[in-house]
C-alpha atoms as a PDB file:
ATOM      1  CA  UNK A   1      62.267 -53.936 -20.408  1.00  0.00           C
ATOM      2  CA  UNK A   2      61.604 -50.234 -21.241  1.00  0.00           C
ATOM      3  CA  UNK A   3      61.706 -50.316 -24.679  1.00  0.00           C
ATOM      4  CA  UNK A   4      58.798 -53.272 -24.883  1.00  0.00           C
ATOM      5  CA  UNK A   5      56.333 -50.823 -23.308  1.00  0.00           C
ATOM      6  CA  UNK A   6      57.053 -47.520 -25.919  1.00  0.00           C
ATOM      7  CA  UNK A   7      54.289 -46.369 -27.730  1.00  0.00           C
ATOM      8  CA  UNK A   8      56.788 -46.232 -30.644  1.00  0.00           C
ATOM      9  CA  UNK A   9      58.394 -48.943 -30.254  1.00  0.00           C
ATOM     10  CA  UNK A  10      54.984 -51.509 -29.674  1.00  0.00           C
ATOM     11  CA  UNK A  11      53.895 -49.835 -32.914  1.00  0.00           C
ATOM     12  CA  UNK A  12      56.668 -50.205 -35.202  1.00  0.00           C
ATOM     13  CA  UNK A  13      56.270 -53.935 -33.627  1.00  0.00           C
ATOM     14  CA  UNK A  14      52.943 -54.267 -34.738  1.00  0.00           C
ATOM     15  CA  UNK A  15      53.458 -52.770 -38.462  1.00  0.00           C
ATOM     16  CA  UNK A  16      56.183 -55.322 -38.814  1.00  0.00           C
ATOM     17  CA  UNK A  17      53.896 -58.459 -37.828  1.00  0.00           C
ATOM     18  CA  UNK A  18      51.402 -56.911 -40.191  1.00  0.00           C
ATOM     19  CA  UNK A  19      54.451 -56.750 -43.199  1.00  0.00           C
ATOM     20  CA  UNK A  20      55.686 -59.795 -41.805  1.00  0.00           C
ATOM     21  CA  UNK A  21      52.605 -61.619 -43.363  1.00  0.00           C
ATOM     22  CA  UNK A  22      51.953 -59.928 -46.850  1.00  0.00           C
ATOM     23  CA  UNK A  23      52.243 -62.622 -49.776  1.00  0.00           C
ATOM     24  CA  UNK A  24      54.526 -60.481 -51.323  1.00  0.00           C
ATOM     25  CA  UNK A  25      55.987 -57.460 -51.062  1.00  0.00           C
ATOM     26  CA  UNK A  26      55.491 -56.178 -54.645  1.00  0.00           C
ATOM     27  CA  UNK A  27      53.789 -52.699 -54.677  1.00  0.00           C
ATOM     28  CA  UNK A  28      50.224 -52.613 -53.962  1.00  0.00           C
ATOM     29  CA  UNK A  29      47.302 -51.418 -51.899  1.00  0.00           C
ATOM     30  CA  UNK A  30      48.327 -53.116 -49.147  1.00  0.00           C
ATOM     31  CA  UNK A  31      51.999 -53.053 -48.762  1.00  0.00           C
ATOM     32  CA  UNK A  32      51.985 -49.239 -49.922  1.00  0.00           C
ATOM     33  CA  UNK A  33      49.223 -48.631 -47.295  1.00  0.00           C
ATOM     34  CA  UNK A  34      51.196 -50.696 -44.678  1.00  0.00           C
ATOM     35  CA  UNK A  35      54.959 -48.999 -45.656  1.00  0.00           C
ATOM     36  CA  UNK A  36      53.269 -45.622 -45.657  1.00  0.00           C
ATOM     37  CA  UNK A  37      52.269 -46.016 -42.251  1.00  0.00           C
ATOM     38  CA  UNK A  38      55.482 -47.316 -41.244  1.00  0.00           C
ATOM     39  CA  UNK A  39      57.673 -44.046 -42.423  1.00  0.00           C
ATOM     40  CA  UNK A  40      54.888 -41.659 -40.872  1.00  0.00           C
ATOM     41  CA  UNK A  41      55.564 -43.690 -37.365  1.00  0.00           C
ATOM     42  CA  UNK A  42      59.313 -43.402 -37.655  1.00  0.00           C
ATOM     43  CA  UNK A  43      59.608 -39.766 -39.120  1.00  0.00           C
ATOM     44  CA  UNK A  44      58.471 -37.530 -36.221  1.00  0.00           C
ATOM     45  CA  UNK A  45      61.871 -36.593 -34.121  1.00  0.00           C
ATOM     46  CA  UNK A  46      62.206 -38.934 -31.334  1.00  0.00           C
ATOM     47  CA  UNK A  47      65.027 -39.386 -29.045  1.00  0.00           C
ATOM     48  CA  UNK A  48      64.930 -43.289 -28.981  1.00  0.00           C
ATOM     49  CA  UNK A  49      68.168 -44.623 -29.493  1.00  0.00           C
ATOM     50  CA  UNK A  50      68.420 -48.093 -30.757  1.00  0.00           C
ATOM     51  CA  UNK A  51      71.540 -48.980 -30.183  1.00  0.00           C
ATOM     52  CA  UNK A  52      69.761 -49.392 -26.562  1.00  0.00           C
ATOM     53  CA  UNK A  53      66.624 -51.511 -27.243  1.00  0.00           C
ATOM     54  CA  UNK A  54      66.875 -55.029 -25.907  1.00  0.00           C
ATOM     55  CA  UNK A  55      67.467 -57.805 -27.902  1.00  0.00           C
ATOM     56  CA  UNK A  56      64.219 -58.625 -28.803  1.00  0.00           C
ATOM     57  CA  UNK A  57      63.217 -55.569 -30.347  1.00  0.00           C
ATOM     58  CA  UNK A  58      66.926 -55.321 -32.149  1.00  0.00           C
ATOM     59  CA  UNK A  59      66.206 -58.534 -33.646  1.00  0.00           C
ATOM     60  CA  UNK A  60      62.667 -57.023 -34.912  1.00  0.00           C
ATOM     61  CA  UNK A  61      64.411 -54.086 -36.201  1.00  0.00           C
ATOM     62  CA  UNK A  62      67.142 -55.850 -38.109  1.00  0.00           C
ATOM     63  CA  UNK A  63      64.622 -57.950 -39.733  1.00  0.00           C
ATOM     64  CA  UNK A  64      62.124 -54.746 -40.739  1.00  0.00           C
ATOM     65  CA  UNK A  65      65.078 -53.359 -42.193  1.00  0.00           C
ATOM     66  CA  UNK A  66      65.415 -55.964 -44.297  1.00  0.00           C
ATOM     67  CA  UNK A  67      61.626 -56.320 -45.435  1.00  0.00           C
ATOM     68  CA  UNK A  68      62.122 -52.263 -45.979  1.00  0.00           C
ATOM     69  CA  UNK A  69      64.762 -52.899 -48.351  1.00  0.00           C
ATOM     70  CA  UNK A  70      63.133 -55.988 -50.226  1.00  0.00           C
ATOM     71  CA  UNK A  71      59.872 -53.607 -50.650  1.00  0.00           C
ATOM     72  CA  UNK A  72      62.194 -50.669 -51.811  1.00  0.00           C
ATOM     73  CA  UNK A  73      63.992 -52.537 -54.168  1.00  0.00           C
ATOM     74  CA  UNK A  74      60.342 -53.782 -55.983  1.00  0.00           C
ATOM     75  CA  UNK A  75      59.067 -50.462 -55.960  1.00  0.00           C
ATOM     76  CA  UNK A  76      62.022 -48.484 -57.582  1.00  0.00           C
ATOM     77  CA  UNK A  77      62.297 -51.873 -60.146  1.00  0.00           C
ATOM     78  CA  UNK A  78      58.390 -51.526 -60.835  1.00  0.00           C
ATOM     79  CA  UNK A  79      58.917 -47.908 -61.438  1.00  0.00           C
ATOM     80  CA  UNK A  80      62.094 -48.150 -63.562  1.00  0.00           C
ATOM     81  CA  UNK A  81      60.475 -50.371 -65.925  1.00  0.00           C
ATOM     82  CA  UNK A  82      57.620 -48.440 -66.297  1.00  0.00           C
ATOM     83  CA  UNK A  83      59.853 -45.439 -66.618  1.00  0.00           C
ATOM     84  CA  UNK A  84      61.410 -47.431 -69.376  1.00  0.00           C
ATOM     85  CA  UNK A  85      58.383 -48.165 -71.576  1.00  0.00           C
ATOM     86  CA  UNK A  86      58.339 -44.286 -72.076  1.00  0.00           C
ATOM     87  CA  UNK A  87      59.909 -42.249 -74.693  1.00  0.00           C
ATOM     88  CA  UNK A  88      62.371 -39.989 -72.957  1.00  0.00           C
ATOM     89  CA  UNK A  89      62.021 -41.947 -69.508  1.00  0.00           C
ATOM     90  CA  UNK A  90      64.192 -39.327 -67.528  1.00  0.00           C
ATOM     91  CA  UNK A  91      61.518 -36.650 -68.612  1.00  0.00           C
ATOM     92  CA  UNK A  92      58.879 -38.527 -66.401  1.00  0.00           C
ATOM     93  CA  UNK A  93      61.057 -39.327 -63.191  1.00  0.00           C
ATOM     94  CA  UNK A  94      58.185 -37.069 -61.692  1.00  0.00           C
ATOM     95  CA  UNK A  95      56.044 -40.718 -61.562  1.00  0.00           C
ATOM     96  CA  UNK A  96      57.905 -42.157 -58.727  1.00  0.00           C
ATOM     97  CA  UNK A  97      55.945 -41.374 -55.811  1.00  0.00           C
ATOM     98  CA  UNK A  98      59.223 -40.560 -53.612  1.00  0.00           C
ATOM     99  CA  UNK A  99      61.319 -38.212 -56.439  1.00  0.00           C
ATOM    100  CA  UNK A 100      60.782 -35.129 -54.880  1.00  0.00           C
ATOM    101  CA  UNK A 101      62.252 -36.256 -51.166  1.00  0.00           C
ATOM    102  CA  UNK A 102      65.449 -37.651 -53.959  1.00  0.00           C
ATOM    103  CA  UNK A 103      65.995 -33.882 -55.358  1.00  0.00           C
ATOM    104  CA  UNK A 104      65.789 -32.712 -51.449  1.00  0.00           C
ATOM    105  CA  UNK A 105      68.210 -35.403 -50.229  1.00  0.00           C
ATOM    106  CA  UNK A 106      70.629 -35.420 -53.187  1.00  0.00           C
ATOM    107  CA  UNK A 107      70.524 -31.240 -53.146  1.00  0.00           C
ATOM    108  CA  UNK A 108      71.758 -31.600 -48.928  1.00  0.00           C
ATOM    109  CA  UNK A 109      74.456 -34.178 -50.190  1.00  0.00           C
ATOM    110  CA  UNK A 110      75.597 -31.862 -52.987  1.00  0.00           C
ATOM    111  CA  UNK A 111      76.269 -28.913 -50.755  1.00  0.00           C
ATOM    112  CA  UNK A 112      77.865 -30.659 -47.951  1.00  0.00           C
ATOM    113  CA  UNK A 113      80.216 -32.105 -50.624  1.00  0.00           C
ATOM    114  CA  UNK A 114      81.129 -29.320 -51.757  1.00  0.00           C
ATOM    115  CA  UNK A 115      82.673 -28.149 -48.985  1.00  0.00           C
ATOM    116  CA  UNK A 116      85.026 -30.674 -49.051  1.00  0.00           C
ATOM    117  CA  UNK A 117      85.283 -31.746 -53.109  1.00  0.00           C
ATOM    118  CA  UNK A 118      83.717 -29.086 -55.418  1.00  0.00           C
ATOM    119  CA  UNK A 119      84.122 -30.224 -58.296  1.00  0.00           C
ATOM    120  CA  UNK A 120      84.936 -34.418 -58.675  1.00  0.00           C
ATOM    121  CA  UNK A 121      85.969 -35.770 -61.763  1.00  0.00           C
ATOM    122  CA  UNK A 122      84.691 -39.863 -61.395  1.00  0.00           C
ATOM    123  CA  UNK A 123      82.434 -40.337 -59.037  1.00  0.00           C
ATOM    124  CA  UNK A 124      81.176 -44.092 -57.596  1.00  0.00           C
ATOM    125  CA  UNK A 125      77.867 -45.380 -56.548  1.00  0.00           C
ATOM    126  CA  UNK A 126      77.539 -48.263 -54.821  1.00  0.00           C
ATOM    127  CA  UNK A 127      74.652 -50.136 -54.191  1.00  0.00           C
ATOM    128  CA  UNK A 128      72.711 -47.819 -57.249  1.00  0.00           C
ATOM    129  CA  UNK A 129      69.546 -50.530 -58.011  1.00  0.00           C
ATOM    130  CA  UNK A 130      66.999 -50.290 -60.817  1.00  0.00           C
ATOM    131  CA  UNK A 131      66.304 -46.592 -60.419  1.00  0.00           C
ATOM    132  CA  UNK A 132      69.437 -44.656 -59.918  1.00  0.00           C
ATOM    133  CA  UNK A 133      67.701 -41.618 -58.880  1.00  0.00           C
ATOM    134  CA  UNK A 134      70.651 -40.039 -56.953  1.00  0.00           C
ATOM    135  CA  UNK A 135      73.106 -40.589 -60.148  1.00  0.00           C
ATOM    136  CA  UNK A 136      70.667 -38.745 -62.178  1.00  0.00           C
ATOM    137  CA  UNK A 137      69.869 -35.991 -59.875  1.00  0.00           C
ATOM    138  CA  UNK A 138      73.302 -35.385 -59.330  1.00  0.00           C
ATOM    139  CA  UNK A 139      74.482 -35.695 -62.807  1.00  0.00           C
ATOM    140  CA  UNK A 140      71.362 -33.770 -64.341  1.00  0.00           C
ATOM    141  CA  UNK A 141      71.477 -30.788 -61.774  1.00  0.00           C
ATOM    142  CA  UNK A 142      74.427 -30.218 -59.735  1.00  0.00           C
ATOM    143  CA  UNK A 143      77.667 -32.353 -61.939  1.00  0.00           C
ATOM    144  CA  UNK A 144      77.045 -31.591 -64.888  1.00  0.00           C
ATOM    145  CA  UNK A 145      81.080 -32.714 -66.240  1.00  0.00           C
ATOM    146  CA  UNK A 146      80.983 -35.401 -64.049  1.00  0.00           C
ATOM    147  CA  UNK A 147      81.453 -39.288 -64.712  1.00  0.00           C
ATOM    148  CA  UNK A 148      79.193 -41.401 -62.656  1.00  0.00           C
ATOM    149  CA  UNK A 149      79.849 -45.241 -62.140  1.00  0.00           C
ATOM    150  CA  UNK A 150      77.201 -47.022 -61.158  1.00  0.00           C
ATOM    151  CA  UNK A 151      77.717 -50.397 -59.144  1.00  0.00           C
ATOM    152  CA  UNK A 152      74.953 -53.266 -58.391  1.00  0.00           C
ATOM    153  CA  UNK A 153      75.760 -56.960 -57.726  1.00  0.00           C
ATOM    154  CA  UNK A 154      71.976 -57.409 -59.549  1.00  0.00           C
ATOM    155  CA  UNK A 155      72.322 -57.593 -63.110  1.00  0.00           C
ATOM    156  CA  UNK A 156      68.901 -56.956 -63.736  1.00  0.00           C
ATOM    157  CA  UNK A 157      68.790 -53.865 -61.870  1.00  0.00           C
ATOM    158  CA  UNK A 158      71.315 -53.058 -64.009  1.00  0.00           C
ATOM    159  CA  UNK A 159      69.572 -53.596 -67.326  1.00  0.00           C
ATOM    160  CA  UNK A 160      66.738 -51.734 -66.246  1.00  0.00           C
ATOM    161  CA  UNK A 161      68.316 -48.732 -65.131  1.00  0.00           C
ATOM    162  CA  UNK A 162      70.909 -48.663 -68.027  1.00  0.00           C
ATOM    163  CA  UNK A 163      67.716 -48.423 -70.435  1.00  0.00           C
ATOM    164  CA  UNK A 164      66.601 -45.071 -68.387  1.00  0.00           C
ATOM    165  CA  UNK A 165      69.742 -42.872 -70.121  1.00  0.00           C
ATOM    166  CA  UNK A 166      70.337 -44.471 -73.108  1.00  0.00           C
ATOM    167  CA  UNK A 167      68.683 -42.442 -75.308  1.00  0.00           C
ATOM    168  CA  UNK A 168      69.685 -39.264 -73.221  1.00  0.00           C
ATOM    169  CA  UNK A 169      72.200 -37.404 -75.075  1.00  0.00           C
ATOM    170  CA  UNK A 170      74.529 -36.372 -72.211  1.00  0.00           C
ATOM    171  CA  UNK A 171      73.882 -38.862 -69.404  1.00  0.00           C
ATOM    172  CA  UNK A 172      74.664 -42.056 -71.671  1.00  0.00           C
ATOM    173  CA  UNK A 173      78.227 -40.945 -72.211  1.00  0.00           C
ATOM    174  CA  UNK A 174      78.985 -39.716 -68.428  1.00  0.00           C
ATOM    175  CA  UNK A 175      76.997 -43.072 -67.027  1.00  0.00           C
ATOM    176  CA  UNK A 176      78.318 -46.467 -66.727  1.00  0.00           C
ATOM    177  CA  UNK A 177      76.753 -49.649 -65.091  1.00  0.00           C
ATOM    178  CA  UNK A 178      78.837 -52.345 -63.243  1.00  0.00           C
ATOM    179  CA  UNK A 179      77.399 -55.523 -62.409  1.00  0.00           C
ATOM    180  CA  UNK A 180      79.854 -56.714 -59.435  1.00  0.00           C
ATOM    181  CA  UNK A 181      80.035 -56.903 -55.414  1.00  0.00           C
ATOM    182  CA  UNK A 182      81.776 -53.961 -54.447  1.00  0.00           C
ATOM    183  CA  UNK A 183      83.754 -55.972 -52.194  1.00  0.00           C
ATOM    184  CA  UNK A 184      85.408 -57.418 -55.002  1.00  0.00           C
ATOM    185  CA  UNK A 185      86.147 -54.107 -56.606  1.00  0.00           C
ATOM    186  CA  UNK A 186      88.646 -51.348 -56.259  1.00  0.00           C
ATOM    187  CA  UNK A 187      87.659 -47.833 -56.075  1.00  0.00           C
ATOM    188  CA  UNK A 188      90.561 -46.062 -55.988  1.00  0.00           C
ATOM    189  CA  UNK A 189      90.254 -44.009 -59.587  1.00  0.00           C
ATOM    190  CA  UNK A 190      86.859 -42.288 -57.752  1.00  0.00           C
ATOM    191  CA  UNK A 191      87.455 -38.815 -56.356  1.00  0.00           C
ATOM    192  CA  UNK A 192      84.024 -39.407 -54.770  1.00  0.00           C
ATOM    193  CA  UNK A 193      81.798 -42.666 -53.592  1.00  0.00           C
ATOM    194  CA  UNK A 194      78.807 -43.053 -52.531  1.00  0.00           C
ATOM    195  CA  UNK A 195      77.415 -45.728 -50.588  1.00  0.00           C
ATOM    196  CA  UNK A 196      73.995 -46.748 -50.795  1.00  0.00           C
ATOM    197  CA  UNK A 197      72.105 -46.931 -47.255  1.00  0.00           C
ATOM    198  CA  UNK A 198      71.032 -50.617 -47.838  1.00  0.00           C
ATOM    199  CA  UNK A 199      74.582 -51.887 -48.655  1.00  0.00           C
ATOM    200  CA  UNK A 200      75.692 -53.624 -45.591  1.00  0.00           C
ATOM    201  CA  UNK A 201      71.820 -53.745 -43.918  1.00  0.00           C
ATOM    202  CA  UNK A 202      73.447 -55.478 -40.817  1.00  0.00           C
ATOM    203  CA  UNK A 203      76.568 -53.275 -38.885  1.00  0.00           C
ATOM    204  CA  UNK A 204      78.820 -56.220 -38.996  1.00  0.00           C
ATOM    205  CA  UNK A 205      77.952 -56.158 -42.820  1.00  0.00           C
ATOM    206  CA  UNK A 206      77.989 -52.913 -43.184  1.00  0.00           C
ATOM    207  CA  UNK A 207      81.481 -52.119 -41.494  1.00  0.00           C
ATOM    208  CA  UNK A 208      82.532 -54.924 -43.993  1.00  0.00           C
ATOM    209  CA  UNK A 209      81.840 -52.623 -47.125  1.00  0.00           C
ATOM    210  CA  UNK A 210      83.824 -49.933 -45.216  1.00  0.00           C
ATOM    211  CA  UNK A 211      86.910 -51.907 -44.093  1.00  0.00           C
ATOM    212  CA  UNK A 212      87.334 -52.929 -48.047  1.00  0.00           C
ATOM    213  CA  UNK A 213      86.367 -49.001 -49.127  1.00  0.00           C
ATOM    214  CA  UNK A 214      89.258 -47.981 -46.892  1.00  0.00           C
ATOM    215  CA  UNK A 215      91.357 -50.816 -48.728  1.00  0.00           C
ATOM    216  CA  UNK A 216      90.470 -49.414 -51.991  1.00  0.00           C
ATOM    217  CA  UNK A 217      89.788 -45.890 -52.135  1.00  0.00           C
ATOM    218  CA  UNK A 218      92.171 -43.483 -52.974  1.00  0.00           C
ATOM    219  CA  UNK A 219      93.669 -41.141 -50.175  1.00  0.00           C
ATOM    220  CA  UNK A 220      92.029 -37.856 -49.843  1.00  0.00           C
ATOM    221  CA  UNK A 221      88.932 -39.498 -51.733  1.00  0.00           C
ATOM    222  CA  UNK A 222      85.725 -38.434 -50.077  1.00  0.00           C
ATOM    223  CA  UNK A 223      83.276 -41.362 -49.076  1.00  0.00           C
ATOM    224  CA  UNK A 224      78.979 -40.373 -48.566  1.00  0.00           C
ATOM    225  CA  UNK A 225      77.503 -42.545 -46.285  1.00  0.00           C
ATOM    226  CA  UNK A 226      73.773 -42.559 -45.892  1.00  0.00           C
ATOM    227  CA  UNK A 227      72.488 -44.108 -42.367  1.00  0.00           C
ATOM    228  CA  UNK A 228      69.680 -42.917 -40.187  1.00  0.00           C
ATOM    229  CA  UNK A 229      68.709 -41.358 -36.506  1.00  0.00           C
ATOM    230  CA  UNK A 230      66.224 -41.667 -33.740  1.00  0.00           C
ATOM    231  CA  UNK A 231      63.680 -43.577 -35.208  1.00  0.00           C
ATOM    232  CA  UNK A 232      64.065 -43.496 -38.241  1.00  0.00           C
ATOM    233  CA  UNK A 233      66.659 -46.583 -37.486  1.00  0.00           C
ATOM    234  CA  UNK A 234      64.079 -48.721 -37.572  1.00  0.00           C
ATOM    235  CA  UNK A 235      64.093 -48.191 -41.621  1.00  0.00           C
ATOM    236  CA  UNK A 236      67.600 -47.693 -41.862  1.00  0.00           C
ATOM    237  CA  UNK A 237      71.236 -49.068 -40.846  1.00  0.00           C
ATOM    238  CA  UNK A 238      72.811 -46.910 -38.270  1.00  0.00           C
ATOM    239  CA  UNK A 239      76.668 -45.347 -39.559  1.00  0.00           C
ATOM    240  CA  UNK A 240      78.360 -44.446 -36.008  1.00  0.00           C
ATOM    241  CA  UNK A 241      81.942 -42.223 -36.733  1.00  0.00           C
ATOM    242  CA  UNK A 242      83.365 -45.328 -34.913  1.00  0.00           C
ATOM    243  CA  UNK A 243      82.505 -47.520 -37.304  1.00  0.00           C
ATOM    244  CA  UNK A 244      84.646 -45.471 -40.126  1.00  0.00           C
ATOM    245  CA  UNK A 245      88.434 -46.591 -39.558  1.00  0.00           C
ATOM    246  CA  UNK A 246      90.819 -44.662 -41.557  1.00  0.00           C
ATOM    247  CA  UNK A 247      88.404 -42.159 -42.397  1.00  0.00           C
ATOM    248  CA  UNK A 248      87.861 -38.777 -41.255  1.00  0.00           C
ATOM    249  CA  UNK A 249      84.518 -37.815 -40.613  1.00  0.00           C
ATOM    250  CA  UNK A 250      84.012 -34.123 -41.973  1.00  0.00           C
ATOM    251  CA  UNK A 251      80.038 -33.871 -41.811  1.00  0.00           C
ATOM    252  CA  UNK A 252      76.955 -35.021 -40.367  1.00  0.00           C
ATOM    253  CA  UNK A 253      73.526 -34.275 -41.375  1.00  0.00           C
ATOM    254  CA  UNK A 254      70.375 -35.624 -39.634  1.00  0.00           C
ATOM    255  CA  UNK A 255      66.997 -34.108 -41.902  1.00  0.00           C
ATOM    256  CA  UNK A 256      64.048 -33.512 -39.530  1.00  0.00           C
ATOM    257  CA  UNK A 257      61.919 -33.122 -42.363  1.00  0.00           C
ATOM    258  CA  UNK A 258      60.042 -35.791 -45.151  1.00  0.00           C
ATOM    259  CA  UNK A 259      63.441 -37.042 -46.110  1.00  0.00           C
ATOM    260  CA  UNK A 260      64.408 -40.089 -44.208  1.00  0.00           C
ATOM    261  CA  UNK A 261      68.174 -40.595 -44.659  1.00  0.00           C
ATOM    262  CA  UNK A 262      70.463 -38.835 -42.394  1.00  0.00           C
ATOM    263  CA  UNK A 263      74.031 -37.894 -44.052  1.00  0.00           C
ATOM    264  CA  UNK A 264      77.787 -38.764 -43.361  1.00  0.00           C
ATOM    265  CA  UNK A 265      80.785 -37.321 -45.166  1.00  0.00           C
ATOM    266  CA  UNK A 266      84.207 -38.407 -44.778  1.00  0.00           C
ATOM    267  CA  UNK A 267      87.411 -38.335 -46.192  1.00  0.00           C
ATOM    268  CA  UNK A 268      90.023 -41.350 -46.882  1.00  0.00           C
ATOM    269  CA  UNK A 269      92.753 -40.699 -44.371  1.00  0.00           C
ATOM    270  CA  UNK A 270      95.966 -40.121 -45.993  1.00  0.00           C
ATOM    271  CA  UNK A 271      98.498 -42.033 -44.028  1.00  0.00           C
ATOM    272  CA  UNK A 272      97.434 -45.790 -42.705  1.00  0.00           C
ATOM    273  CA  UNK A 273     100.067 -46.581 -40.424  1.00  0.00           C
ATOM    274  CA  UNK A 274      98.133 -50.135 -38.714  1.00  0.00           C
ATOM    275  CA  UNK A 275      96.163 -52.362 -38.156  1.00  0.00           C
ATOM    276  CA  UNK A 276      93.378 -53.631 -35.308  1.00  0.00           C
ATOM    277  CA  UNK A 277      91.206 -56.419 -35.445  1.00  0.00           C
ATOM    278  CA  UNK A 278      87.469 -55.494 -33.915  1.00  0.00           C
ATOM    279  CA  UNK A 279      86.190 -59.272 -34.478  1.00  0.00           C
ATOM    280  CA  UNK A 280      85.145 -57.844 -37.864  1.00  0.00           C
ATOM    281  CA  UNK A 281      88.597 -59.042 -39.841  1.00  0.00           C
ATOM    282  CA  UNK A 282      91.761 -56.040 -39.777  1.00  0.00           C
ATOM    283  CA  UNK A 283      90.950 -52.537 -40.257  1.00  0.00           C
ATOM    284  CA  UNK A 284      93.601 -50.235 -41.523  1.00  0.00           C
ATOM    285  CA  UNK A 285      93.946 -46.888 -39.395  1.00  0.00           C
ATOM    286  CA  UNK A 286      95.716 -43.828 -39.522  1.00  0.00           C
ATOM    287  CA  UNK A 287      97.413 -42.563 -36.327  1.00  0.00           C
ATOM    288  CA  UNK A 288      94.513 -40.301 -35.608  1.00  0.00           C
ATOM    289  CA  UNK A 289      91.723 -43.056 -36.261  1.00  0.00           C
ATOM    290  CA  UNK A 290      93.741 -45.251 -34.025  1.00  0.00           C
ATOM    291  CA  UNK A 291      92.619 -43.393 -31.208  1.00  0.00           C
ATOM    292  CA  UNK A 292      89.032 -42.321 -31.446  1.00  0.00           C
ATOM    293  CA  UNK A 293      86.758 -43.688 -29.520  1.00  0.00           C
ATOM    294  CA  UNK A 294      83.148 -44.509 -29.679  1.00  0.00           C
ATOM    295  CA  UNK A 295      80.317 -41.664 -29.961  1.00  0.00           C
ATOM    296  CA  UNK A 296      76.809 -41.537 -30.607  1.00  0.00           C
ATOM    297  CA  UNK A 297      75.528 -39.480 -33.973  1.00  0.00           C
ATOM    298  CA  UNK A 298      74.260 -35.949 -32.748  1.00  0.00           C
ATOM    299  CA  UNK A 299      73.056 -33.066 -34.926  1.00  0.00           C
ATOM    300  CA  UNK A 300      76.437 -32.012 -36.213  1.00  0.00           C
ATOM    301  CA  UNK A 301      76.541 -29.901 -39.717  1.00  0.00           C
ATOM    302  CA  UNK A 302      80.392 -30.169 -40.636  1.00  0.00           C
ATOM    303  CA  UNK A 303      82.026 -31.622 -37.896  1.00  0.00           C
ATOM    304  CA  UNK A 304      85.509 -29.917 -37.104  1.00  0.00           C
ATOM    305  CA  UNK A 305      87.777 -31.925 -39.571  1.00  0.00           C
ATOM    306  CA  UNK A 306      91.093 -29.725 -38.482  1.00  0.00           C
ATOM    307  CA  UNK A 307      91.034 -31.586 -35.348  1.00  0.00           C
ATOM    308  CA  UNK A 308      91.522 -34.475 -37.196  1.00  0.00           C
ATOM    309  CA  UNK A 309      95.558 -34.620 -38.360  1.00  0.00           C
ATOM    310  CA  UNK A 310      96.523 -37.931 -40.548  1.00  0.00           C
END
C-alpha cells in the first residue's frame, strides 16, 4: 500500500522499532535522544492523513501513541519530583525541558476560550498527571480568581503534583487534586473542562470519556479538547467534530509551530432530545448533533457556532 512506501511514514516506523526495544522508558540519553527525534519527524506540516493508512501502520501508530504517553508520563513524574525537592518548586518550572511550548499552548487555549467563557468560575482538568503544567499556567497567568480541579485516576501523580503548590500562597487554596476515573465522576458544577490529550489514547476510548462528559457536564459548559493533525497523529489521538455528540464545536486550532497539540473547543449542547447507538454504547444528542455528519479537521480558527441551533 501507499502509505508503507512514505518517507514519513517508514521513518516514524523505524523510530518506533527503535522505542519499541528500550529497557525502559524512564528519561535518559537514549529515550530522550530517540523521542526527540520522533517529534522533529512528526512536526514539519504534512498532509498525511491517518485516518487513511492501512492497517498495519494504524496498528503501529496506536501502539507509538501509547509508548509516547508511557515516556511522557515518566518524564513530567521525574521532573515533578525534582521540582518538589526545591524550595518554592513553582519558581523553577523553567527546568522542564518542554515549559516554554506549555505557556505557548496554554496562552492559544486561553484566548480561544475566551471567546466563548471569559471569565469561568470552577474549572476541571482531566487527565492532569504529576506535573500539572496547564493548571498552573492557567491559574498563575491568565485565571487568576479561578478554582481549578484537578483529576488523575494515579494517586501518585497526585501526591507529587499536590506537593508543587502547597506552599504557594494563592494556588493551594484555588487547587484541588482528585484521585478518581473521570468516568466515574460528574462534572456538572465546572463552567469549564479540560481534557487531557492522552485520556482516551484509543478513539473508541476516547469517544468513551466524551459520551460520559456529555452525561455529566452542565449545559452551556465549555469542554477543551486537545488532539492532533497531519502527522503529528502519530504522537497524538485524533478528536474529529464527529466524534463530539451533543456538543457544539465552536473552535479549532491546528499550531504549525514547536507546539504539538492541536486545539478543540466546544460547548455542551443545551437541549438533548435522543439517543443513537454508534457500537460505542448510547450517545445523547441534541437535534442539531443528530444530524451532522462526518468531517475531517481543517485549519479552522472559530468555527461558525451560529450555525449550530440546540
Amino acid at each position: 500500500m501507499v502509505c508503507l512506501t512514505d518517507p514519513l511514514v517508514q521513518k516514524v516506523c523505524q523510530l518506533y522499532e527503535d522505542i519499541s526495544k528500550l529497557e525502559s522508558l524512564s528519561p535518559s540519553k537514549d529515550v530522550n535522544t530517540l523521542f526527540s527525534e520522533l517529534v522533529a519527524t512528526c512536526i514539519p506540516p504534512n498532509p498525511i492523513d491517518v485516518s487513511k493508512l492501512c492497517t498495519k501502520i494504524k496498528t503501529v501508530r496506536a501502539s507509538l501513541i501509547r509508548l509516547c504517553g508511557e515516556a511522557e508520563g515518566l518524564l513530567e513524574k521525574h521532573y515533578s519530583e525534582i521540582l518538589g525537592s526545591l524550595e518554592n518548586p513553582l519558581d523553577h518550572l523553567h527546568i522542564f525541558p518542554y515549559y516554554s511550548n506549555y505557556l505557548k499552548l496554554s496562552h492559544r487555549e486561553f484566548d480561544l476560550l475566551s471567546h466563548h467563557c471569559s471569565n469561568p468560575r470552577r474549572l476541571a482538568f482531566v487527565g492532569s498527571g504529576p506535573l500539572p503544567l496547564t493548571s498552573i499556567v492557567l491559574a498563575s497567568n491568565h485565571m487568576s480568581s479561578t478554582i481549578f480541579h484537578n483529576y488523575d485516576i494515579d494517586a501518585s501523580a497526585n501526591s507529587v503534583a499536590t506537593k508543587l503548590i502547597a506552599s504557594h500562597p494563592d494556588l493551594s487554596k484555588r487547587m484541588e487534586f482528585h484521585t478518581t476515573d473521570i468516568m466515574n465522576a460528574s462534572l456538572k458544577e465546572y463552567d469549564v473542562v479540560f481534557l487531557a490529550a492522552l485520556v482516551g489514547m484509543e478513539t473508541e476510548e476516547k469517544i468513551r470519556v466524551i459520551e460520559h462528559l456529555t452525561e455529566h457536564m452542565s449545559p452551556g459548559a465549555i469542554l477543551i479538547l486537545r488532539s492532533a493533525h497531519g502527522a503529528r497523529a502519530f504522537l497524538y489521538p485524533v478528536v474529529e467534530p464527529h466524534n463530539l455528540p451533543g456538543f457544539e464545536v465552536l473552535s479549532i486550532y491546528h499550531p504549525f509551530d514547536e507546539v504539538v497539540n492541536s486545539v478543540v473547543i466546544a460547548r455542551k449542547c443545551p437541549k438533548p432530545v435522543g439517543r443513537v447507538d454508534k457500537g460505542l454504547g448510547p450517545l445523547k444528542l441534541c437535534s442539531k448533533c443528530g444530524e451532522m455528519k462526518g468531517f475531517n479537521m481543517k485549519m479552522i480558527e472559530g468555527l461558525a457556532g451560529e450555525d449550530h441551533v440546540c
